[in-house]
N, C-alpha and C. Protein backbone atom coordinates (compact mmCIF):
# COMPACT_ATOMS: atom_id res chain seq x y z
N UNK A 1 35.62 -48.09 32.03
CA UNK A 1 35.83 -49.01 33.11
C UNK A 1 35.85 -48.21 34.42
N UNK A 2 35.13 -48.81 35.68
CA UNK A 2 35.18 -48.20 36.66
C UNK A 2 36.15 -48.83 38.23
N UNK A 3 36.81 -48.16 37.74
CA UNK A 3 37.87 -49.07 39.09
C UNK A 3 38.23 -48.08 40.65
N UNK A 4 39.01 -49.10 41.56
CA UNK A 4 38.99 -48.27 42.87
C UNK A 4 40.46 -49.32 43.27
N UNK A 5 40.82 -48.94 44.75
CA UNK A 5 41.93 -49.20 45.14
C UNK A 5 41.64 -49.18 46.12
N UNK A 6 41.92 -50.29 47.01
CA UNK A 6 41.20 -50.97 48.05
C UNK A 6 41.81 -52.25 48.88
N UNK A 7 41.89 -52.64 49.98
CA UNK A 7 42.09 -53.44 51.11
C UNK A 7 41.09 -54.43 51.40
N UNK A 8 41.23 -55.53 50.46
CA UNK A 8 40.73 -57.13 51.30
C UNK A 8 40.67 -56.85 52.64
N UNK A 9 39.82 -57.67 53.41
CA UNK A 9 39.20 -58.01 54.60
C UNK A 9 39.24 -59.36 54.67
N UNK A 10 39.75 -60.24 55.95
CA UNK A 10 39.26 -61.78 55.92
C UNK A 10 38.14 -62.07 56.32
N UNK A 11 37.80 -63.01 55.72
CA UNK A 11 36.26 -63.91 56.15
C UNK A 11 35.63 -63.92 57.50
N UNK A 12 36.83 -64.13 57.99
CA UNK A 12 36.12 -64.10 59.89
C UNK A 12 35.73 -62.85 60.26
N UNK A 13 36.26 -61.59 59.67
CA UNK A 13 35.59 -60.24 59.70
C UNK A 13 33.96 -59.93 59.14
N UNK A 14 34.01 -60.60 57.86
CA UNK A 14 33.04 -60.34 56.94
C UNK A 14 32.17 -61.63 57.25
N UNK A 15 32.40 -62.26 58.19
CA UNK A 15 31.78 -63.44 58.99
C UNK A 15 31.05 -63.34 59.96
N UNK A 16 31.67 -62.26 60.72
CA UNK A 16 31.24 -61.43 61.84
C UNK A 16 30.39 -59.98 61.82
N UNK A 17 30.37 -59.37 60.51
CA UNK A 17 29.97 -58.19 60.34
C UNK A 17 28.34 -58.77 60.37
N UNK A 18 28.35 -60.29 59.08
CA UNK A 18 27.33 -60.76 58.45
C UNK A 18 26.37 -60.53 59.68
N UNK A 19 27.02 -61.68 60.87
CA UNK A 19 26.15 -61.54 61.74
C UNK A 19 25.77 -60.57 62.69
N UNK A 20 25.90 -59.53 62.88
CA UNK A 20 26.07 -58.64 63.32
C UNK A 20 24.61 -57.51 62.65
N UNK A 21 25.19 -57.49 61.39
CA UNK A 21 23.87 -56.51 60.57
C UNK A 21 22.91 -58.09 59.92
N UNK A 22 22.78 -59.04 60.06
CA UNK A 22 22.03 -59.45 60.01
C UNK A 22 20.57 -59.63 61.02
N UNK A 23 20.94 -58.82 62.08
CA UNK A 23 20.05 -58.63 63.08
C UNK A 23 19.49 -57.14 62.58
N UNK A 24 20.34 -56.18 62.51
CA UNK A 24 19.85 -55.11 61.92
C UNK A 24 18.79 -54.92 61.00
N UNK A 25 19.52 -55.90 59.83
CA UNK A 25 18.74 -55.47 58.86
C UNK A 25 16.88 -55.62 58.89
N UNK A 26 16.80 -56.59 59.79
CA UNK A 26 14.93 -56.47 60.06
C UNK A 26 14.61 -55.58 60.94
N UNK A 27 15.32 -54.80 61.84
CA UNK A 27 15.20 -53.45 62.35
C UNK A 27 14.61 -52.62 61.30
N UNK A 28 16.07 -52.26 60.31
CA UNK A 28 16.06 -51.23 59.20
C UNK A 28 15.78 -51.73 57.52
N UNK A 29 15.21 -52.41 57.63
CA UNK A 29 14.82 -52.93 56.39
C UNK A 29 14.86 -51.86 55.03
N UNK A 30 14.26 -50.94 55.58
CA UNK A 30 14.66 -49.45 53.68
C UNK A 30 16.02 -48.95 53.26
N UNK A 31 17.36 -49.35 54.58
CA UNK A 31 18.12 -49.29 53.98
C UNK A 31 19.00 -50.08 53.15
N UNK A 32 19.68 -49.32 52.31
CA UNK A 32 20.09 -50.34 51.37
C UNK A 32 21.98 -51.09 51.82
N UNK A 33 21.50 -52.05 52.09
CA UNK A 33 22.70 -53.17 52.90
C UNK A 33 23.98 -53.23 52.56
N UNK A 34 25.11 -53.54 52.36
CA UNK A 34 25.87 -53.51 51.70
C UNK A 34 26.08 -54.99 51.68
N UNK A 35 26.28 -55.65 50.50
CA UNK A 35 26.21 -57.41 50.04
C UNK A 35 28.14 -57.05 50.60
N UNK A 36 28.58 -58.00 51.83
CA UNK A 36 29.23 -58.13 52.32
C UNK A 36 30.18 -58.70 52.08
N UNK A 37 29.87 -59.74 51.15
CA UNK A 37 30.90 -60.85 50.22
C UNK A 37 31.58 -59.64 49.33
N UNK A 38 31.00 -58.46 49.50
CA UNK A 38 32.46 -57.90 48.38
C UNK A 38 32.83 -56.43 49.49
N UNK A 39 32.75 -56.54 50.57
CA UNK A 39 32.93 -55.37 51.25
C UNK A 39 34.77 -55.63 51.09
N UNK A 40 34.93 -54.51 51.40
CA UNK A 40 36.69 -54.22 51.34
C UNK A 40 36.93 -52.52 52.45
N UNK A 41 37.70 -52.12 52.24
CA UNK A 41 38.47 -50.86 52.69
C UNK A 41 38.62 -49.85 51.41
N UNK A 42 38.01 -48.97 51.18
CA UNK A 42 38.47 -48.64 49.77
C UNK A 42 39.84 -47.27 50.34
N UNK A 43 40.86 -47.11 50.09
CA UNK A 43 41.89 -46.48 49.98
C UNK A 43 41.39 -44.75 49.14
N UNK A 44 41.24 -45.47 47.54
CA UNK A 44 41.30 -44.39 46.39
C UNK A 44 40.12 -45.42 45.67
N UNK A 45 38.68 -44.29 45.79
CA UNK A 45 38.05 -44.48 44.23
C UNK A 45 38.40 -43.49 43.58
N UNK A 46 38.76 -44.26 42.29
CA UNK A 46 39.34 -43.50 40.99
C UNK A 46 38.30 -43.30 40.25
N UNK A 47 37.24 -43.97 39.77
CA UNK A 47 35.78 -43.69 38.95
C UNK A 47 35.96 -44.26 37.41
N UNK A 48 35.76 -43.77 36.77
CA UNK A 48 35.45 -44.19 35.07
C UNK A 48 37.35 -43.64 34.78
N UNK A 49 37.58 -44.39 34.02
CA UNK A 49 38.71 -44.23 33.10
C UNK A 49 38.57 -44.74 31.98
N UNK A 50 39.08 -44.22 30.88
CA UNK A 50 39.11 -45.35 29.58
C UNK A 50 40.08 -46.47 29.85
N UNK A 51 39.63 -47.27 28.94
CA UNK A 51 40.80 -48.74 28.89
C UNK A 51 42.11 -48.17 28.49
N UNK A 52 42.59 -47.69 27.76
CA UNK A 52 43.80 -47.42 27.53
C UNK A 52 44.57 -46.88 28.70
N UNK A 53 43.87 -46.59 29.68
CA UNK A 53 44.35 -45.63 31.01
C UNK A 53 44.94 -46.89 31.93
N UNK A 54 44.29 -47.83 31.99
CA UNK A 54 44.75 -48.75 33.09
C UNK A 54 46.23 -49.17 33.05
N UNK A 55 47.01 -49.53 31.91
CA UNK A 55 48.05 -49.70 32.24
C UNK A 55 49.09 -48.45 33.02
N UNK A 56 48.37 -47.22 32.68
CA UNK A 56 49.29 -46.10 33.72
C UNK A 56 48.86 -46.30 34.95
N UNK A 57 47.64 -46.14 35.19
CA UNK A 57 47.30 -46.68 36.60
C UNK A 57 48.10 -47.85 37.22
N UNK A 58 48.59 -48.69 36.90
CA UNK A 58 48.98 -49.99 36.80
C UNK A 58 50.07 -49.54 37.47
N UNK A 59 50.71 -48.88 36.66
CA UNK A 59 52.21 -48.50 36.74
C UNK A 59 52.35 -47.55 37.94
N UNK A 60 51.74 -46.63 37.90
CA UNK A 60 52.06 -45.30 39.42
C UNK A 60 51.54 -46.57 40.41
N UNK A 61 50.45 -47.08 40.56
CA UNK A 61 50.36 -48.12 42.10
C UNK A 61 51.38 -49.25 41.99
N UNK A 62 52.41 -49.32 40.96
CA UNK A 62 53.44 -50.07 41.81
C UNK A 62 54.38 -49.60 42.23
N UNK A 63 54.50 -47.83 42.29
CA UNK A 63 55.38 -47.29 42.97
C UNK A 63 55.40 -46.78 44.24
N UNK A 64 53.42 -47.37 44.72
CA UNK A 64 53.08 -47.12 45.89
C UNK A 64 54.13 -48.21 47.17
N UNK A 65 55.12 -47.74 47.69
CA UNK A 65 55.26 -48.52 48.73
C UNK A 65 56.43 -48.10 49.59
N UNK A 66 57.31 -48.81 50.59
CA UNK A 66 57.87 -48.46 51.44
C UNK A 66 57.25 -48.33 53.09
N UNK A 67 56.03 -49.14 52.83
CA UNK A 67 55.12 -49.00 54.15
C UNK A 67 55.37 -50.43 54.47
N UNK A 68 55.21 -50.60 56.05
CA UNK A 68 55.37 -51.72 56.56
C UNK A 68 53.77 -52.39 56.60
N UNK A 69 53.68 -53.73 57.05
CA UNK A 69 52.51 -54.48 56.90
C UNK A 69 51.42 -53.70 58.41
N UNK A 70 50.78 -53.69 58.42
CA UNK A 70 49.78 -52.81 59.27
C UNK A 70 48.56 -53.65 59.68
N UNK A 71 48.46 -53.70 61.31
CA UNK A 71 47.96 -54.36 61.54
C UNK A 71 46.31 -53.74 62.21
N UNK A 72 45.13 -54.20 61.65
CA UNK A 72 43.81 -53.91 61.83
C UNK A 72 42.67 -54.25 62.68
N UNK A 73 42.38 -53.27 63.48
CA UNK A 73 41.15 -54.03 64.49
C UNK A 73 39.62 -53.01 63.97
N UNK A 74 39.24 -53.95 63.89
CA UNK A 74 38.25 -53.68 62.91
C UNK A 74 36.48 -53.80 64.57
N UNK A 75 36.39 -52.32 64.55
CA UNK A 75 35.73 -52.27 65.74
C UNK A 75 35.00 -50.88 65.65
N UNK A 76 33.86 -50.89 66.42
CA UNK A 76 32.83 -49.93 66.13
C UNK A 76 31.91 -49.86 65.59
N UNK A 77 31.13 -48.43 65.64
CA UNK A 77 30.01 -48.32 64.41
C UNK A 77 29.25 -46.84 64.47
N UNK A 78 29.76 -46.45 63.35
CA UNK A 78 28.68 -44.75 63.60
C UNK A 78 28.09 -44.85 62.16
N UNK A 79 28.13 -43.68 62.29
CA UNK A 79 27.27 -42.52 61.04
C UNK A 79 27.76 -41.66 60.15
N UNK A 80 27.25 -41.44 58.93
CA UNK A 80 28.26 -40.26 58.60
C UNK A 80 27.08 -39.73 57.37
N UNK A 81 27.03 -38.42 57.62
CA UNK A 81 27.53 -37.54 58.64
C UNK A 81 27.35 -36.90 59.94
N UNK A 82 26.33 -37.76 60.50
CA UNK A 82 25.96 -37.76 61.83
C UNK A 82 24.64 -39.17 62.46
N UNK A 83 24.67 -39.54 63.47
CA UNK A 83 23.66 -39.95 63.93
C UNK A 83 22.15 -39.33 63.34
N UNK A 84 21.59 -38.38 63.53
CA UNK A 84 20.50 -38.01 63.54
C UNK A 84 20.08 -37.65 62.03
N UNK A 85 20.70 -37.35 60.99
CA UNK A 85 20.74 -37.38 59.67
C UNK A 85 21.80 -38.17 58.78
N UNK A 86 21.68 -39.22 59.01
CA UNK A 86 22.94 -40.28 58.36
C UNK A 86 22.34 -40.54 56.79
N UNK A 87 23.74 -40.68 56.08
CA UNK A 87 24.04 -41.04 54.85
C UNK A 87 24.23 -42.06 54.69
N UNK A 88 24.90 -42.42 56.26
CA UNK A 88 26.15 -43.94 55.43
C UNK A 88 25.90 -44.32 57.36
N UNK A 89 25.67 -45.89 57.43
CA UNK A 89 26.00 -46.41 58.19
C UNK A 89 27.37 -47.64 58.49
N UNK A 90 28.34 -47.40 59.42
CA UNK A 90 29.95 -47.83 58.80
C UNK A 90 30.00 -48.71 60.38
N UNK A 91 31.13 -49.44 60.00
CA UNK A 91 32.20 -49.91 61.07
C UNK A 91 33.26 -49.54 60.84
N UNK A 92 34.14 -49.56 61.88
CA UNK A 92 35.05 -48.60 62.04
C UNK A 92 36.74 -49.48 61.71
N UNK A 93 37.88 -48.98 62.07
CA UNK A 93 38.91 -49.68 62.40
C UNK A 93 39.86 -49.06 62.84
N UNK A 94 40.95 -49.56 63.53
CA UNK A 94 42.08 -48.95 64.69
C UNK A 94 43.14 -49.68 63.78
N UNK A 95 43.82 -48.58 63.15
CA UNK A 95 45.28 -49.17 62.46
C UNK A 95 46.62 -48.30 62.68
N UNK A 96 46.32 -46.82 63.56
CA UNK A 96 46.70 -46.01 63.20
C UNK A 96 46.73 -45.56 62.06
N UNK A 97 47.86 -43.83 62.18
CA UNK A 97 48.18 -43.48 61.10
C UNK A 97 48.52 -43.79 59.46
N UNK A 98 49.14 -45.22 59.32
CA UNK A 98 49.67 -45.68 58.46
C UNK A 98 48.47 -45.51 57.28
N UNK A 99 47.27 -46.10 57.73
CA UNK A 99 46.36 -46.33 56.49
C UNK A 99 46.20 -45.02 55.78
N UNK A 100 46.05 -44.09 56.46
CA UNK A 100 45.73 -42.51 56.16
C UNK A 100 46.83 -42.00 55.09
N UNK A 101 47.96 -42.49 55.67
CA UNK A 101 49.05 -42.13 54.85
C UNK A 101 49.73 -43.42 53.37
N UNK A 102 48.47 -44.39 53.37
CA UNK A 102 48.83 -45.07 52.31
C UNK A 102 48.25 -44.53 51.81
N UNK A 103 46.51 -44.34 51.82
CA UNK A 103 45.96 -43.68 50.92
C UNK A 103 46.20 -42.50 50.29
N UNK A 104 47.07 -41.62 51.04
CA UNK A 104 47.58 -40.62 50.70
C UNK A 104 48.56 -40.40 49.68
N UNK A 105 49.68 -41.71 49.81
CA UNK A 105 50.09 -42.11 48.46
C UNK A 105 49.89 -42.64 47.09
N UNK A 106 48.60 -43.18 47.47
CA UNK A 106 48.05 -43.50 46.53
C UNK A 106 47.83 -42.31 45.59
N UNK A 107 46.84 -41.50 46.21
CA UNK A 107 46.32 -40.02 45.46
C UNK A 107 47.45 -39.67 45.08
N UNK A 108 48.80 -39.51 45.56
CA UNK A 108 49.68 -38.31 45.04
C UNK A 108 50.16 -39.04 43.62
N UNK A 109 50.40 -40.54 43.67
CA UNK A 109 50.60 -41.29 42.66
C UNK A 109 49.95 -41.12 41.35
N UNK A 110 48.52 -40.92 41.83
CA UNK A 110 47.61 -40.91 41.24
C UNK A 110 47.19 -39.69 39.87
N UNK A 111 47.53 -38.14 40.84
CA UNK A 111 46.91 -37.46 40.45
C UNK A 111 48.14 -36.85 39.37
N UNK A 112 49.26 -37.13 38.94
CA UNK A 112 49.80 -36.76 37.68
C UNK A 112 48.59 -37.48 36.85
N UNK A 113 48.37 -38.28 36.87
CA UNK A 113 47.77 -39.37 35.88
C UNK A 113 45.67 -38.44 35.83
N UNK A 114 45.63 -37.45 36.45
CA UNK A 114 44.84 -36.80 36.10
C UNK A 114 43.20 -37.15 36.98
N UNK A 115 44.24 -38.01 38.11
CA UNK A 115 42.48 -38.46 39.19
C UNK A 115 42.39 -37.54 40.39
N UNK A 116 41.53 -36.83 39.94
CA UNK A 116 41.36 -35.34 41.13
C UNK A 116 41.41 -36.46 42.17
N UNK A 117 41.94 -35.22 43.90
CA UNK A 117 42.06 -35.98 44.80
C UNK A 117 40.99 -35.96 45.05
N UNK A 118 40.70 -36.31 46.55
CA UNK A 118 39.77 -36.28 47.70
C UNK A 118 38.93 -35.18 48.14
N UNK A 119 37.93 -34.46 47.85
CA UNK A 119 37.52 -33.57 49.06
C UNK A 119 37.77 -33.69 50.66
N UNK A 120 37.21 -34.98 50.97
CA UNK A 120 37.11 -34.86 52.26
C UNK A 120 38.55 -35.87 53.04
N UNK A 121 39.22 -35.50 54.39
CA UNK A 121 40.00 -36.00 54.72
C UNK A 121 39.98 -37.84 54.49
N UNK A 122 40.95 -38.90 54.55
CA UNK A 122 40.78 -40.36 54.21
C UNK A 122 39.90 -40.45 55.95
N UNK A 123 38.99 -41.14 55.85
CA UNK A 123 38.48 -41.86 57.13
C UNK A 123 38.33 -43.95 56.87
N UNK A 124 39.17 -44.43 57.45
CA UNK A 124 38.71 -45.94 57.50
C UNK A 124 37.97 -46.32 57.88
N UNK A 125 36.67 -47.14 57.12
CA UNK A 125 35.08 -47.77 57.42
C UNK A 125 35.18 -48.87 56.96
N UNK A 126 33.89 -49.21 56.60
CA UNK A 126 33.74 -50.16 55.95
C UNK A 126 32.05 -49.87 56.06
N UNK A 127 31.31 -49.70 54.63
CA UNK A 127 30.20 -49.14 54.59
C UNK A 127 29.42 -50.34 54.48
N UNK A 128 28.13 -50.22 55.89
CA UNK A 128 27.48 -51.28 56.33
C UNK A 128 25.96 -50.86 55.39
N UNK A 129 25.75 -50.27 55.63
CA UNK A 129 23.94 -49.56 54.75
C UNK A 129 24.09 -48.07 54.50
N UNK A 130 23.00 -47.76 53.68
CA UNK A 130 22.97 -46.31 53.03
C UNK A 130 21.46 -46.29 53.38
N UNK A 131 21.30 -44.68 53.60
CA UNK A 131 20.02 -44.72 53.33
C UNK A 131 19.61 -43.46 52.83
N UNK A 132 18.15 -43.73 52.47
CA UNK A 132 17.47 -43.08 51.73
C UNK A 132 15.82 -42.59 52.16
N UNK A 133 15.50 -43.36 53.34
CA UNK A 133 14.42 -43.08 53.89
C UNK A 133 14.93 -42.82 55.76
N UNK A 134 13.86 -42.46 56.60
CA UNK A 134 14.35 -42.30 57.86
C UNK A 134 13.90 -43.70 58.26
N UNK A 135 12.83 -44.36 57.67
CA UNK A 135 12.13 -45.30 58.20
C UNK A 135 12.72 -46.48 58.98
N UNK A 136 12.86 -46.56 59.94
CA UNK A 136 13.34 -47.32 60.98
C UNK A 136 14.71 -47.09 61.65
N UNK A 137 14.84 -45.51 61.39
CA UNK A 137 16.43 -45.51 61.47
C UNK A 137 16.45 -45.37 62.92
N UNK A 138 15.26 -44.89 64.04
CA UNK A 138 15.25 -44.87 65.21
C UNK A 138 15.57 -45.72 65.99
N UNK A 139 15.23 -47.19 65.59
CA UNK A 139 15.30 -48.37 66.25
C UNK A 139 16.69 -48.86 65.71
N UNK A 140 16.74 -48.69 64.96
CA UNK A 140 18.61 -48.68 64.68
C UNK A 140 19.68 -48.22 65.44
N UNK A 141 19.52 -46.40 65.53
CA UNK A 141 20.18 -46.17 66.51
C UNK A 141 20.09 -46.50 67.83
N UNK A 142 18.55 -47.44 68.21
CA UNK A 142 18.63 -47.83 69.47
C UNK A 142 19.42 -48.44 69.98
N UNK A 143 19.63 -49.54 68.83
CA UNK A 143 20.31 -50.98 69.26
C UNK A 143 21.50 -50.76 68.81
N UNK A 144 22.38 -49.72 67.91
CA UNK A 144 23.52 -49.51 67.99
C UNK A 144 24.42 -48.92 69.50
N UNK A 145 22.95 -48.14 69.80
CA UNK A 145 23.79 -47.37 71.47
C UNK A 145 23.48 -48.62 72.42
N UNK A 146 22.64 -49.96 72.64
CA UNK A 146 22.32 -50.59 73.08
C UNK A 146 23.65 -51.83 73.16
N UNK A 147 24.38 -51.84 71.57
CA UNK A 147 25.54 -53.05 71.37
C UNK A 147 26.97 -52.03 71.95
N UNK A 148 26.99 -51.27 71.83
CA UNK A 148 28.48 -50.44 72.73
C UNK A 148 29.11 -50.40 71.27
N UNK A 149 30.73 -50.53 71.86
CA UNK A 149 31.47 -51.10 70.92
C UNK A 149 31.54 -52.28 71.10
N UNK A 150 31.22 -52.74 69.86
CA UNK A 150 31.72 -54.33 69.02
C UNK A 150 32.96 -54.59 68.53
N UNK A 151 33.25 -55.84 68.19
CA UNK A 151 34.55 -55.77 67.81
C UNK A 151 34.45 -56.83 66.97
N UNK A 152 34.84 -57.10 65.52
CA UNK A 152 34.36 -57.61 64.85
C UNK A 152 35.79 -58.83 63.97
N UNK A 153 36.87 -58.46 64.65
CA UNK A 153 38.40 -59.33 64.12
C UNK A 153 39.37 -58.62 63.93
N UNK A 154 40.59 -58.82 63.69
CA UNK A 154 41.24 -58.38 63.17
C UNK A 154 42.27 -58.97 62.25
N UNK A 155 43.38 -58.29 61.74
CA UNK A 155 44.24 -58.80 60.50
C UNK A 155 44.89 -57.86 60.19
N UNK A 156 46.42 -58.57 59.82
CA UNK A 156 47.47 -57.40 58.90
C UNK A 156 47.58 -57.57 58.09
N UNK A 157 47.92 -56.39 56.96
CA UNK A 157 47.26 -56.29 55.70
C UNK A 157 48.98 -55.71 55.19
N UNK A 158 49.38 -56.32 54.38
CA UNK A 158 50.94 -56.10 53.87
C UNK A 158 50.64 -55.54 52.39
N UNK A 159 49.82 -56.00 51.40
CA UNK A 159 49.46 -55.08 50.25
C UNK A 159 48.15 -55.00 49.80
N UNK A 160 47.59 -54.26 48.98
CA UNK A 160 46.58 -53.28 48.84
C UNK A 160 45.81 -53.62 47.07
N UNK A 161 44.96 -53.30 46.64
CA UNK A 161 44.22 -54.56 45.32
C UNK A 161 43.56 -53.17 44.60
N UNK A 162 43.60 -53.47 43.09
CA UNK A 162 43.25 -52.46 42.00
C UNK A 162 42.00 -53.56 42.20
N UNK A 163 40.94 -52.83 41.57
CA UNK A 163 39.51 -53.59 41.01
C UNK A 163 39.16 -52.74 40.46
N UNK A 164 37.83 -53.78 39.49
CA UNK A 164 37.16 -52.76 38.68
C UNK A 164 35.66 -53.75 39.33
N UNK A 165 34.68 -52.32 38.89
CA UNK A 165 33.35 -52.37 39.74
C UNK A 165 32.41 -52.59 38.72
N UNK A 166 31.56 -53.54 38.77
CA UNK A 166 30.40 -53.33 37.70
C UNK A 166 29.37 -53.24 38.31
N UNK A 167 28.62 -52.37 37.83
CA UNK A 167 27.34 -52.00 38.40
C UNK A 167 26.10 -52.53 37.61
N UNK A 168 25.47 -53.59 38.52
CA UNK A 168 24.15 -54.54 38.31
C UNK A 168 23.26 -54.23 39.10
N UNK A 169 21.68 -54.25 38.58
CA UNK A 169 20.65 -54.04 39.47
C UNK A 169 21.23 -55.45 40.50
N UNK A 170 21.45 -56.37 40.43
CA UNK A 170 21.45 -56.70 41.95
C UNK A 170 22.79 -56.72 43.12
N UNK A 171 23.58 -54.83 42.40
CA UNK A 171 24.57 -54.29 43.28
C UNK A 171 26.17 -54.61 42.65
N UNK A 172 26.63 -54.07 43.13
CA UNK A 172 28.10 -53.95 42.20
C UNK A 172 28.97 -55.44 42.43
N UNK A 173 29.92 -55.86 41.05
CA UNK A 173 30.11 -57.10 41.05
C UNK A 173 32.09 -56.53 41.05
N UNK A 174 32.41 -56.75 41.64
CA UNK A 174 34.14 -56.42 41.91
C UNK A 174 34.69 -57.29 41.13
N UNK A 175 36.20 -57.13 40.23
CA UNK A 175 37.03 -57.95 39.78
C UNK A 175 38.33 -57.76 40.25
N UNK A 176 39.30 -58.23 40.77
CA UNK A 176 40.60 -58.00 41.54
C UNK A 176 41.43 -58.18 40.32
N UNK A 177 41.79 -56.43 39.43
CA UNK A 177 43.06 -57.03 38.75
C UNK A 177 44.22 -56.61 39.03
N UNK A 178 44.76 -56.34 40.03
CA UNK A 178 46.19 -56.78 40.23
C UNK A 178 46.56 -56.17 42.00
N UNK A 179 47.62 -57.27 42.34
CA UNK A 179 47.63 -57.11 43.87
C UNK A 179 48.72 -56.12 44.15
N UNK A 180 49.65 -55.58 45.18
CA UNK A 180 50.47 -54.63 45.21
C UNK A 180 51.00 -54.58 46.57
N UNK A 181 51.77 -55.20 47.08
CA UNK A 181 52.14 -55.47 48.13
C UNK A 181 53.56 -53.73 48.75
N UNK A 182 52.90 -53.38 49.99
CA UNK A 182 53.14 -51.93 50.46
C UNK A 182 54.95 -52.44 50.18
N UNK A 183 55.63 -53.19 50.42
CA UNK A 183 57.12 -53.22 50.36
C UNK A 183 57.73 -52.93 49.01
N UNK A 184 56.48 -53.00 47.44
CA UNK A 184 57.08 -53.20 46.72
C UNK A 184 58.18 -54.36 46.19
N UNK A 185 57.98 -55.02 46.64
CA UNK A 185 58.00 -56.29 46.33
C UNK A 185 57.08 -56.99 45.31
N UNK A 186 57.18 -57.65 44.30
CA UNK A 186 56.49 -58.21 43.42
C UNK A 186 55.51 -59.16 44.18
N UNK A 187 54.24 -59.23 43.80
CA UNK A 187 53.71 -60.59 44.06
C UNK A 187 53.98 -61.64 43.18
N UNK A 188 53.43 -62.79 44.23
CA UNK A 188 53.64 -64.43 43.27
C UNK A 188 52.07 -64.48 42.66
């Protein structure tokens, strides 16, 4: 099973992104889009575990908490790892510190249970296209330096969602199994 740990987004975000890279995407047509109806924040991908593993997983993310509800402006748009040779095209978000340091609990939670951390420091996105060719990426960056910053909604986010990912030729299908609210507090 392949699961991750991750932050819902509301509709009016993923409402607004739609339209937003829906102009793009006939710009940049070779890259590959991200189907938006399942975009999220990912915190911690954890990757393949066996089934028997999930209930420990289960258990260390409900000891994730003591964080207050955190509130998100979901604004921007770069590259990574740069403009001129990009991997990943993202939007951005302004939450402060807090998110950096949930995810951070997450991993420490995590890694008795044997899920190497992170290489690279936590950065908050939300991954808009990937690519794989340069082909049209010029006119992309045109009209990204052309839109400024955007600003796409915002929302506070009080707890944080286990899923598992299935991977289909027509792109990964998410299942939300269990919610986890930062106070520790049980959900209803």
């Amino acid at each position: 099973m392949r699961v991750f740990v991750a932050l819902d987004i509301p509709d009016t975000v993923r409402n607004a992104l739609a339209d937003f890279t829906g102009r793009l995407q006939k710009i940049c047509p070779t890259a590959r889009w991200t189907r938006l109806e399942g975009i999220h924040v990912t915190l911690k991908f954890i990757g393949h575990i066996p089934d028997e593993q999930l209930p420990q997983i289960r258990g260390a993310l409900a000891t994730v908490h003591g964080f207050e509800p955190v509130q998100i402006q979901f604004a921007g748009l770069g590259f990574f790892p740069n403009a001129r040779r990009p991997r990943v095209f993202w939007s951005g978000m302004e939450a402060g510190p807090v998110l950096g340091e949930l995810a951070g609990a997450v991993e420490a939670k995590l890694a008795p249970l044997g899920v190497p951390p992170e290489a690279r420091e936590f950065h908050a996105h939300l991954t808009l296209a990937r690519f794989d060719s340069t082909e049209g990426l010029e006119r992309l960056r045109s009209e990204v330096d052309k839109a400024g910053r955007i600003e796409f909604g915002s929302t506070t986010v009080g707890e944080f969602q286990l899923y598992r990912s299935v991977l289909k030729s027509t792109g990964a299908e998410y299942t939300r199994l269990e919610t986890f609210r930062f106070s520790g507090e049980p959900t209803s």
